[in-house]
C-alpha atoms as a PDB file:
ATOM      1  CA  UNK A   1      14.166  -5.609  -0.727  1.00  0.00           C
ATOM      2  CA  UNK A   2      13.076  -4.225   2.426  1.00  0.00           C
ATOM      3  CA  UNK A   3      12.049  -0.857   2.233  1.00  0.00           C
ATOM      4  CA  UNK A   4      10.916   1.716   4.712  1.00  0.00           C
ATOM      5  CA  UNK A   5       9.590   5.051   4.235  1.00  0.00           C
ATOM      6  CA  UNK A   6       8.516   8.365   5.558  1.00  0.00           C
ATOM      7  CA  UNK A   7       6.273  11.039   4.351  1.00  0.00           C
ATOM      8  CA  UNK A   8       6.273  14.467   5.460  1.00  0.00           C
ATOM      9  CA  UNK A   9       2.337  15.374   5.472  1.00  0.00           C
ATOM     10  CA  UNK A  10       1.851  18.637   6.540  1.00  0.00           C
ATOM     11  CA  UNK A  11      -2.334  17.905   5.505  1.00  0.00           C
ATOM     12  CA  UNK A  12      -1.569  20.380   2.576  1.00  0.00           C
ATOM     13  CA  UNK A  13      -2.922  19.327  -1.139  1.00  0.00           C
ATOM     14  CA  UNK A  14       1.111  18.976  -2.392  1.00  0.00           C
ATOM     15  CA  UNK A  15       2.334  16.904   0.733  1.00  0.00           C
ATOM     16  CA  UNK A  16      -1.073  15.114   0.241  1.00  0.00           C
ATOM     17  CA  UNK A  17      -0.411  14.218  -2.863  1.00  0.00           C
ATOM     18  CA  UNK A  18       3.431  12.932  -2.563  1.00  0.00           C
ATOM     19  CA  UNK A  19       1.614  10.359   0.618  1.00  0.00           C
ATOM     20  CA  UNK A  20      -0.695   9.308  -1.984  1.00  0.00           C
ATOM     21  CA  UNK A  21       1.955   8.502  -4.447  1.00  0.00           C
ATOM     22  CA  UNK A  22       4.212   6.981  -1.982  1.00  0.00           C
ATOM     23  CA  UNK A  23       2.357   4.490  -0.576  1.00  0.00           C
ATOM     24  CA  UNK A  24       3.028   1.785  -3.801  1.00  0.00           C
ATOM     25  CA  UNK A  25       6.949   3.263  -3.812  1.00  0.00           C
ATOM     26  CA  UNK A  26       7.736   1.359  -0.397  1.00  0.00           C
ATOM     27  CA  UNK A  27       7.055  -1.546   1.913  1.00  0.00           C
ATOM     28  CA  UNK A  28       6.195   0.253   4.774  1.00  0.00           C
ATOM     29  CA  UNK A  29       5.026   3.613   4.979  1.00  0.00           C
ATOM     30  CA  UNK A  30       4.565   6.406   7.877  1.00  0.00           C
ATOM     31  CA  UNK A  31       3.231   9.696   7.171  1.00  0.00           C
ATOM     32  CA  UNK A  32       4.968  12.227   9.554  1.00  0.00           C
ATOM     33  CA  UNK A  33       3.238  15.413  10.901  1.00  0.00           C
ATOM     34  CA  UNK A  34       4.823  18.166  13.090  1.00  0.00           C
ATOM     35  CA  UNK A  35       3.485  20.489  15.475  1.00  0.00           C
ATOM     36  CA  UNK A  36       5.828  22.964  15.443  1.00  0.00           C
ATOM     37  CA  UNK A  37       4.736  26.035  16.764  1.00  0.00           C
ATOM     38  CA  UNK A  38       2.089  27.310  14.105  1.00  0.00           C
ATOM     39  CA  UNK A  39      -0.441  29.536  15.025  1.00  0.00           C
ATOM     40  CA  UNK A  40      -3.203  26.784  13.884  1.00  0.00           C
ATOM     41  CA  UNK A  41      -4.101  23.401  14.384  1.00  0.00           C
ATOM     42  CA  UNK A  42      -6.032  23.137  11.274  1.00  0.00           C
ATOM     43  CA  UNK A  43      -3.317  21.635   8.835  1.00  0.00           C
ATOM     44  CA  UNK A  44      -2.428  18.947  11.636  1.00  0.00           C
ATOM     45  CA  UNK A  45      -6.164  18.032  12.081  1.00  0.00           C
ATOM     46  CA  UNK A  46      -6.069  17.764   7.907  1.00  0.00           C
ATOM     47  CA  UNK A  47      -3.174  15.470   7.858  1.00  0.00           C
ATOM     48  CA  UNK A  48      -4.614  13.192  10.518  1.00  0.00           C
ATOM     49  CA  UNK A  49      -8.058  12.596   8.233  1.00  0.00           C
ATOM     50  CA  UNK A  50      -5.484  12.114   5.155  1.00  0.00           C
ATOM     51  CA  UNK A  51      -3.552   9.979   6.428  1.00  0.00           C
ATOM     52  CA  UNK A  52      -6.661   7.721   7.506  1.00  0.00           C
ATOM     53  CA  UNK A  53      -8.193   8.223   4.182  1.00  0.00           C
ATOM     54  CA  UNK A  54      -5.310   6.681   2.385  1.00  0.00           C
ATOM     55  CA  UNK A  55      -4.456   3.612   5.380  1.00  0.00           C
ATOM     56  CA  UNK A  56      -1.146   4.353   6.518  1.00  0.00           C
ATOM     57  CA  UNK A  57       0.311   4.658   9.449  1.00  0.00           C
ATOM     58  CA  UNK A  58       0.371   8.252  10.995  1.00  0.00           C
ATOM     59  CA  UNK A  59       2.911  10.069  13.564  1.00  0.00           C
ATOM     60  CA  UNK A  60       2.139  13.278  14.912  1.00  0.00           C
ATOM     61  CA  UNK A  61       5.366  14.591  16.627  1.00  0.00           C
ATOM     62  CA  UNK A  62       5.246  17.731  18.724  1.00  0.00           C
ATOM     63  CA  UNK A  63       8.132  20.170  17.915  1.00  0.00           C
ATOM     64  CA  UNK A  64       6.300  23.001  19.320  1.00  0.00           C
ATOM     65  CA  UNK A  65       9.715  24.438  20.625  1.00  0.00           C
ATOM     66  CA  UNK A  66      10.651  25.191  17.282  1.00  0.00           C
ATOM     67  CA  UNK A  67       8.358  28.263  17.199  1.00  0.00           C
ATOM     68  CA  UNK A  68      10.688  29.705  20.384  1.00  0.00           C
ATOM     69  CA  UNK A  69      13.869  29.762  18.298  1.00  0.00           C
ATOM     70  CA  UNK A  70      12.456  29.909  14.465  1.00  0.00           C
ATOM     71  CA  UNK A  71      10.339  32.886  15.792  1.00  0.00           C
ATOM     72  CA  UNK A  72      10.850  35.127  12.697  1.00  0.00           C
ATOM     73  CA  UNK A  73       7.891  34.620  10.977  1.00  0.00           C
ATOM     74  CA  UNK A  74       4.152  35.010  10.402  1.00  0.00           C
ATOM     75  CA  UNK A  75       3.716  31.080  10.947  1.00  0.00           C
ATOM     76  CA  UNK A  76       5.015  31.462  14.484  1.00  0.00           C
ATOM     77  CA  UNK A  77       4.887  35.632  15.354  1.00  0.00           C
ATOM     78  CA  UNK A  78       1.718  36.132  13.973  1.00  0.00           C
ATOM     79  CA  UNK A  79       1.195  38.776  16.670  1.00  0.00           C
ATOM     80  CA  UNK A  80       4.837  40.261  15.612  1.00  0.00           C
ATOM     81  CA  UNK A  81       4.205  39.504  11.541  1.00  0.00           C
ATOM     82  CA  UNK A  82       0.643  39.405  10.468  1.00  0.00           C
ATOM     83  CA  UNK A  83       0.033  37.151   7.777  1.00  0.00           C
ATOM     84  CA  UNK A  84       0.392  38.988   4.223  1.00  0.00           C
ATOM     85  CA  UNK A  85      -2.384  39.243   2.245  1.00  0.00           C
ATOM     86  CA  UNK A  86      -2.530  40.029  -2.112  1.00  0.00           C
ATOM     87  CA  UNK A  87       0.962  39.150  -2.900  1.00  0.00           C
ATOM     88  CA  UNK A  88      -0.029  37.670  -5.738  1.00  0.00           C
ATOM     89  CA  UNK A  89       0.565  37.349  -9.611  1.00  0.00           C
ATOM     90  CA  UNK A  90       4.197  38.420 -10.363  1.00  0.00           C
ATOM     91  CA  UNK A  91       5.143  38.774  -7.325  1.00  0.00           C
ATOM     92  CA  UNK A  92       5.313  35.304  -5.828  1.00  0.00           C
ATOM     93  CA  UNK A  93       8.539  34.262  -6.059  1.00  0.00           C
ATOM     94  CA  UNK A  94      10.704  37.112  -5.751  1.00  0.00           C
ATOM     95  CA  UNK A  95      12.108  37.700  -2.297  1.00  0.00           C
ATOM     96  CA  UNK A  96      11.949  35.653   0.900  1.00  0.00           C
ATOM     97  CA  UNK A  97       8.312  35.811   2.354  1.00  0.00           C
ATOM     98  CA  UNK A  98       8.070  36.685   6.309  1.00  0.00           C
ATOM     99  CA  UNK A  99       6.143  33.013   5.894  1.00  0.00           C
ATOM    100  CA  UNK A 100       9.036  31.301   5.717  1.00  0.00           C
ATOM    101  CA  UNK A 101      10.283  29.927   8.945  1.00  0.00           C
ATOM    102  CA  UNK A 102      13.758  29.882   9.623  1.00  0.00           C
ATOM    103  CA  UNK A 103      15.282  26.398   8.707  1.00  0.00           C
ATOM    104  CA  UNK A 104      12.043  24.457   9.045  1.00  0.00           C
ATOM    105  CA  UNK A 105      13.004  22.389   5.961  1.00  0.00           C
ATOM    106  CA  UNK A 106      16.072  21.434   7.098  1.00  0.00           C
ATOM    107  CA  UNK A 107      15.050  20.441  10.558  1.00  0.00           C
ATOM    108  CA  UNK A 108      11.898  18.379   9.129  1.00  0.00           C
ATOM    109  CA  UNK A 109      14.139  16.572   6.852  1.00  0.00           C
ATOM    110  CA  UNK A 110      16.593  15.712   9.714  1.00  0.00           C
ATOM    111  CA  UNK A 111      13.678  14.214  11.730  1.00  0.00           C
ATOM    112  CA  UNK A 112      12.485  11.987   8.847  1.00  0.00           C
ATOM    113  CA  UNK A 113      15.764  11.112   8.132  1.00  0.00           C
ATOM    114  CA  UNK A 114      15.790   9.812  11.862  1.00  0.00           C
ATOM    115  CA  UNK A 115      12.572   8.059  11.832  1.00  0.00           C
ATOM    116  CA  UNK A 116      13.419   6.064   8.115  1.00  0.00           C
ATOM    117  CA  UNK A 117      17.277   5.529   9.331  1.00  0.00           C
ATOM    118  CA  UNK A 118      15.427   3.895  13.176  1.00  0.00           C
ATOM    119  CA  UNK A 119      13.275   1.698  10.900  1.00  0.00           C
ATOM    120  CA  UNK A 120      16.141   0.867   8.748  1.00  0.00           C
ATOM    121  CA  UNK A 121      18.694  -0.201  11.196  1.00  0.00           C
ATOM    122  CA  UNK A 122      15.760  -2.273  13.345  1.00  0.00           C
ATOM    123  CA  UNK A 123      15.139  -4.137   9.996  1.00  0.00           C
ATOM    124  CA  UNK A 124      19.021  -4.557  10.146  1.00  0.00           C
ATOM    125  CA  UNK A 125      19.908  -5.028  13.165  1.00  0.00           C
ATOM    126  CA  UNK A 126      17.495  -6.658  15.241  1.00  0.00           C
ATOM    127  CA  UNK A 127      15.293  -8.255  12.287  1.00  0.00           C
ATOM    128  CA  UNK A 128      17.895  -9.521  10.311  1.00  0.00           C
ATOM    129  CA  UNK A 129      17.569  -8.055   6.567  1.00  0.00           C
ATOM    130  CA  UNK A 130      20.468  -7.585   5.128  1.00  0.00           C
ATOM    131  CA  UNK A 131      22.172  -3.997   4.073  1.00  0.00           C
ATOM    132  CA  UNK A 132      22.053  -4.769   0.823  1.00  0.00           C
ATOM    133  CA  UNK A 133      18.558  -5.460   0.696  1.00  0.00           C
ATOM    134  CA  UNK A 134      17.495  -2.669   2.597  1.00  0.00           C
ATOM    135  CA  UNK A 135      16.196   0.847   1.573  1.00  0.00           C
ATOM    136  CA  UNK A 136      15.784   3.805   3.527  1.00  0.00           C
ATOM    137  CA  UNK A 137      13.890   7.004   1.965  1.00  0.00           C
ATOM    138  CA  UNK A 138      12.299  10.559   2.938  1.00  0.00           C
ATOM    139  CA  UNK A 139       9.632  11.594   0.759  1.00  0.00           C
ATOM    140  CA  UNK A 140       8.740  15.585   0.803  1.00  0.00           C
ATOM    141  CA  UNK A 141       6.376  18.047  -1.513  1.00  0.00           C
ATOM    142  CA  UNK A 142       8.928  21.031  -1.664  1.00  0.00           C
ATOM    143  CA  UNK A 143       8.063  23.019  -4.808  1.00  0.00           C
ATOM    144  CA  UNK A 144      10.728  25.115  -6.917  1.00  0.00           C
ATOM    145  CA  UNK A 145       8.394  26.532  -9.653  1.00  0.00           C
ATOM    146  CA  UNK A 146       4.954  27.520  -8.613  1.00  0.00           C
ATOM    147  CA  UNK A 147       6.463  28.345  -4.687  1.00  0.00           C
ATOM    148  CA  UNK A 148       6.665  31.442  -2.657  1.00  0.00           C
ATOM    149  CA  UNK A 149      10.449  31.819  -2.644  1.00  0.00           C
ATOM    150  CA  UNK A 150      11.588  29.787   0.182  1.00  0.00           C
ATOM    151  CA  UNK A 151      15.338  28.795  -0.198  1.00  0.00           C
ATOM    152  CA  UNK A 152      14.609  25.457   1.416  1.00  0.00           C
ATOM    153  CA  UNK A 153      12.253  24.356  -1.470  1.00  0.00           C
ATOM    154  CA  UNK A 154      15.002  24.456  -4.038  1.00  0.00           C
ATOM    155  CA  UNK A 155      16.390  21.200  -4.972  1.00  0.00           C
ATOM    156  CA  UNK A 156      20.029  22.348  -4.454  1.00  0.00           C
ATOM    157  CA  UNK A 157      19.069  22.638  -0.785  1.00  0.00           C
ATOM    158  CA  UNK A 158      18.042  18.747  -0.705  1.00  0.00           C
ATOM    159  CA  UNK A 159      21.175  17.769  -2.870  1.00  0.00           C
ATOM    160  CA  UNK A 160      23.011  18.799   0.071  1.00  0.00           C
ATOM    161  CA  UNK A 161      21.213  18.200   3.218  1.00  0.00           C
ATOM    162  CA  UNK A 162      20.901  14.556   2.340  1.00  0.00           C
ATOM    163  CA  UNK A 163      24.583  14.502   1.952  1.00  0.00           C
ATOM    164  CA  UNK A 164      25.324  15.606   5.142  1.00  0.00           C
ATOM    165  CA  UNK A 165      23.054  13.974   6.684  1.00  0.00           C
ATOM    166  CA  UNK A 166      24.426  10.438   5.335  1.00  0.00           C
ATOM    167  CA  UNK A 167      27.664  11.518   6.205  1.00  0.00           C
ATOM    168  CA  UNK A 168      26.689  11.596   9.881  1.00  0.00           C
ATOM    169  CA  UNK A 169      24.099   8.667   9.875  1.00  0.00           C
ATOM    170  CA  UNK A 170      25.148   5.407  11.182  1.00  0.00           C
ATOM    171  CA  UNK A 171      22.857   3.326   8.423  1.00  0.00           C
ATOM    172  CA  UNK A 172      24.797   4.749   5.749  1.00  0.00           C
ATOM    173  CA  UNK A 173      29.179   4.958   7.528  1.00  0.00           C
ATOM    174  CA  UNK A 174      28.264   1.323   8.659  1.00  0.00           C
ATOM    175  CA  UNK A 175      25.843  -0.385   6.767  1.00  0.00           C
ATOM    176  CA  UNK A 176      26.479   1.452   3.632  1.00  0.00           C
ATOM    177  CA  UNK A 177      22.872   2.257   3.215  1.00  0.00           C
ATOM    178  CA  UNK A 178      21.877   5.735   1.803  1.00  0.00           C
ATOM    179  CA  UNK A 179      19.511   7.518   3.189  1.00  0.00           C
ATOM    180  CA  UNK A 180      17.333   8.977   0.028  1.00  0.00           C
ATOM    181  CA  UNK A 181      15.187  11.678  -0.184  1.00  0.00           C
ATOM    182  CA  UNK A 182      12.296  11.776  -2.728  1.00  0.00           C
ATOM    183  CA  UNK A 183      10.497  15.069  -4.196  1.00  0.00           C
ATOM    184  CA  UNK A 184       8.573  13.977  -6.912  1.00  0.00           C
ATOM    185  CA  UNK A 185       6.676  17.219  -7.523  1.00  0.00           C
ATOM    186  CA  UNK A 186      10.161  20.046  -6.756  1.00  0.00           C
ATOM    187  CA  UNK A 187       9.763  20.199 -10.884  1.00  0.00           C
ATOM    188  CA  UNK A 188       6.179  20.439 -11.087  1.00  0.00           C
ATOM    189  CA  UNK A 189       3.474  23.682 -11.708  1.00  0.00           C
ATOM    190  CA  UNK A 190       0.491  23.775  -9.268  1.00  0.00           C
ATOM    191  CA  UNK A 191      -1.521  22.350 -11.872  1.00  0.00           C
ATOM    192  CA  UNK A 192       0.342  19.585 -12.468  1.00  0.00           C
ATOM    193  CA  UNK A 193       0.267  18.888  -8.815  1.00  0.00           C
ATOM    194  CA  UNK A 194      -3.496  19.429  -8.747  1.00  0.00           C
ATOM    195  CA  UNK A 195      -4.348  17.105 -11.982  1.00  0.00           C
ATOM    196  CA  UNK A 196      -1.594  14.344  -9.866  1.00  0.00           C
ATOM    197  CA  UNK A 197      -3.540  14.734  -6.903  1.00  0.00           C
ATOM    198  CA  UNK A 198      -7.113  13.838  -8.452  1.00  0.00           C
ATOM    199  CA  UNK A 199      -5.361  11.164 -10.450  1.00  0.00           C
ATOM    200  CA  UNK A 200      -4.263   9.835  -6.871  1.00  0.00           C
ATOM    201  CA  UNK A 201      -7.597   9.533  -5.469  1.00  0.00           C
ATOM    202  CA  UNK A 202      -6.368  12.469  -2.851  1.00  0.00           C
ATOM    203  CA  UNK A 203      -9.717  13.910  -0.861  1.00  0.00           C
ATOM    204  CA  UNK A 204      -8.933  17.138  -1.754  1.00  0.00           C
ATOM    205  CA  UNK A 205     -11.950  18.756   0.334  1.00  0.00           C
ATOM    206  CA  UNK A 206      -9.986  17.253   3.245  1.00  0.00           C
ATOM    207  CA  UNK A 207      -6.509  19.505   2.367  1.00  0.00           C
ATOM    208  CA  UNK A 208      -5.592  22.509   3.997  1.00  0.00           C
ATOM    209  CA  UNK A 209      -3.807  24.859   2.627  1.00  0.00           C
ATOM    210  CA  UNK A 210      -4.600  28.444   4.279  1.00  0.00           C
ATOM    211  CA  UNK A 211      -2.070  30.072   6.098  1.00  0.00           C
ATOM    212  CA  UNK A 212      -4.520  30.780   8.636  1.00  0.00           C
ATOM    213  CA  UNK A 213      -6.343  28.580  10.811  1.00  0.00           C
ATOM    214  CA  UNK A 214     -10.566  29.716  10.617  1.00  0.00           C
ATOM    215  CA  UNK A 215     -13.581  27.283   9.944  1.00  0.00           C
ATOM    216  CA  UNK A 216     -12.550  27.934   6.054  1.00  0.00           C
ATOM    217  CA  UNK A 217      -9.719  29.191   3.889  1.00  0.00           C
ATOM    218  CA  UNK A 218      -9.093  32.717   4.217  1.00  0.00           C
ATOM    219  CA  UNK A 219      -8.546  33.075   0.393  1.00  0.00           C
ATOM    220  CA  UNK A 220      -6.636  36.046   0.543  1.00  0.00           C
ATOM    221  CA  UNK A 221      -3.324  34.800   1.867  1.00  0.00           C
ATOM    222  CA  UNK A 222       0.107  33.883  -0.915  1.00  0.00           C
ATOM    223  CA  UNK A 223      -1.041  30.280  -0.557  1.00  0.00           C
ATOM    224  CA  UNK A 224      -4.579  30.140  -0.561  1.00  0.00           C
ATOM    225  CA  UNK A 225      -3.634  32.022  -3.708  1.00  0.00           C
ATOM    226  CA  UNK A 226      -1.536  29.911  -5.201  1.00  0.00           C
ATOM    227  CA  UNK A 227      -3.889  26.760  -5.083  1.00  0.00           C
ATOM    228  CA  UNK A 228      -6.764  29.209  -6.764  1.00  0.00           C
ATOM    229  CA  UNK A 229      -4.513  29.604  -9.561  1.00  0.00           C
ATOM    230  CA  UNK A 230      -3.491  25.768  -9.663  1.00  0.00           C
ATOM    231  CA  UNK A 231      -6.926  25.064  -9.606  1.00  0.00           C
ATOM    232  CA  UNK A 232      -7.869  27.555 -12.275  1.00  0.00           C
ATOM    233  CA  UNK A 233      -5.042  26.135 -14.871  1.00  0.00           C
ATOM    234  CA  UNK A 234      -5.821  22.665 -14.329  1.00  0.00           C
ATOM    235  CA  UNK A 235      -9.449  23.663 -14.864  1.00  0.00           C
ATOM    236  CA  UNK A 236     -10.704  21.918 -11.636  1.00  0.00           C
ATOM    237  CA  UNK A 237     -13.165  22.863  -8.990  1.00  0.00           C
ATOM    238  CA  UNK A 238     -11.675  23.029  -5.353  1.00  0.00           C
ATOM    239  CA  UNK A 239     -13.806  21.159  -3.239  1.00  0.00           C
ATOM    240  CA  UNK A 240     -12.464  23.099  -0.592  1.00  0.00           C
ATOM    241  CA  UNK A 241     -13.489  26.382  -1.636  1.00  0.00           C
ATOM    242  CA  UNK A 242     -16.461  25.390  -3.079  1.00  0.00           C
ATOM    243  CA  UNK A 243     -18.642  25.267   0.230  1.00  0.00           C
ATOM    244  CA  UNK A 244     -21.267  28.024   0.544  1.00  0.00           C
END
């Protein structure tokens, strides 16, 4: 079996922690990174320093025009939408957050489809492995439990966008090779994710998960809150919050 796949590492703990896990799932692996108009380098700069902590190859592709059309949102307007701070408890969840970005999901999963279906049909094509033998998979840390209430974290969403994306993909109408898409932690609580994540070796210290982009996590932000509370269940110590 030849297999090829890519990661979506965003340099947050979850995405982090699906890399970590994927690199034994697949022959070759490439970690996938997009600059795509966020106010902050910081998560990009995180996901380069994971990716070299685990060995595997790395791409960081510049989407930065994404920001110009999915401009409703605090992760692209933060001028426009500030980021909000204490939504927390109870309310995470409930209602579409002005953090979400307007079909970012859905175009990140198109783009790893790409890369995985390029390596596939090279392995095909030009290297000689046969369809039969080949495998072709997206892996991606969307969350549907312990998430801020994203519609493109829900695994209903993936379900479907794989579909159509097979149905227009050339490895899968010709070669009858599926593209597959992998979310091993969609059914998982934040604690869960952190206890997988320390299982997995994953420098956590080097994970970014702040909305904003300063020398440390702001800690008042939806997300830096949800990773407190992760970290609280699982009854671990953040090494990123830990500093002085």
């Amino acid at each position: 079996m030849s297999s090829h796949g890519v990661s979506l590492l965003s340099g947050g703990m979850d995405s982090a922690a699906v890399t970590a896990g994927a690199r034994g799932r697949v022959d070759s692996l490439t970690a996938l990174t997009f600059r795509y108009g966020q106010t902050h380098a910081r998560e990009v700069d995180a996901a380069r320093e994971i990716a070299a902590d685990l060995g595997i190859a790395h791409r960081i592709v510049d989407i930065s025009f994404l920001g110009e059309v999915a401009w409703y949102s605090a992760l692209t307007s933060p001028a426009r939408f500030p980021v909000p701070a204490g939504r927390t408890g109870a309310g995470i969840g409930f209602g579409v957050p002005i953090t979400y970005v307007p079909l970012r999901n859905t175009i990140f999963l198109a783009l790893g489809a790409a890369l995985a279906e390029s390596e596939a049909l090279s392995a095909i094509e030009t290297g000689g492995d046969h369809p039969a033998e080949t495998d072709a998979v997206v892996f991606l840390a969307p969350n549907a439990i312990d998430y801020s209430g994203y519609p493109d974290c829900r695994p209903e969403f993936f379900d479907r966008a794989i579909e159509t994306i097979n149905l227009g993909s050339k490895l899968a109408t010709e070669h009858g090779v599926r593209i597959r898409v992998e979310t091993p932690i969609i059914d998982m609580t934040k604690a869960e994710i952190v206890r997988l994540a320390v299982d997995l070796g994953v420098r956590l210290e080097a994970t970014w998960s702040c909305y904003r982009g300063g020398a440390a996590p702001c800690g008042e932000c939806e997300s830096c809150a949800l990773r407190a509370r992760g970290f609280a269940e699982a009854g671990v110590v953040d090494p990123a919050a830990a500093g002085p």
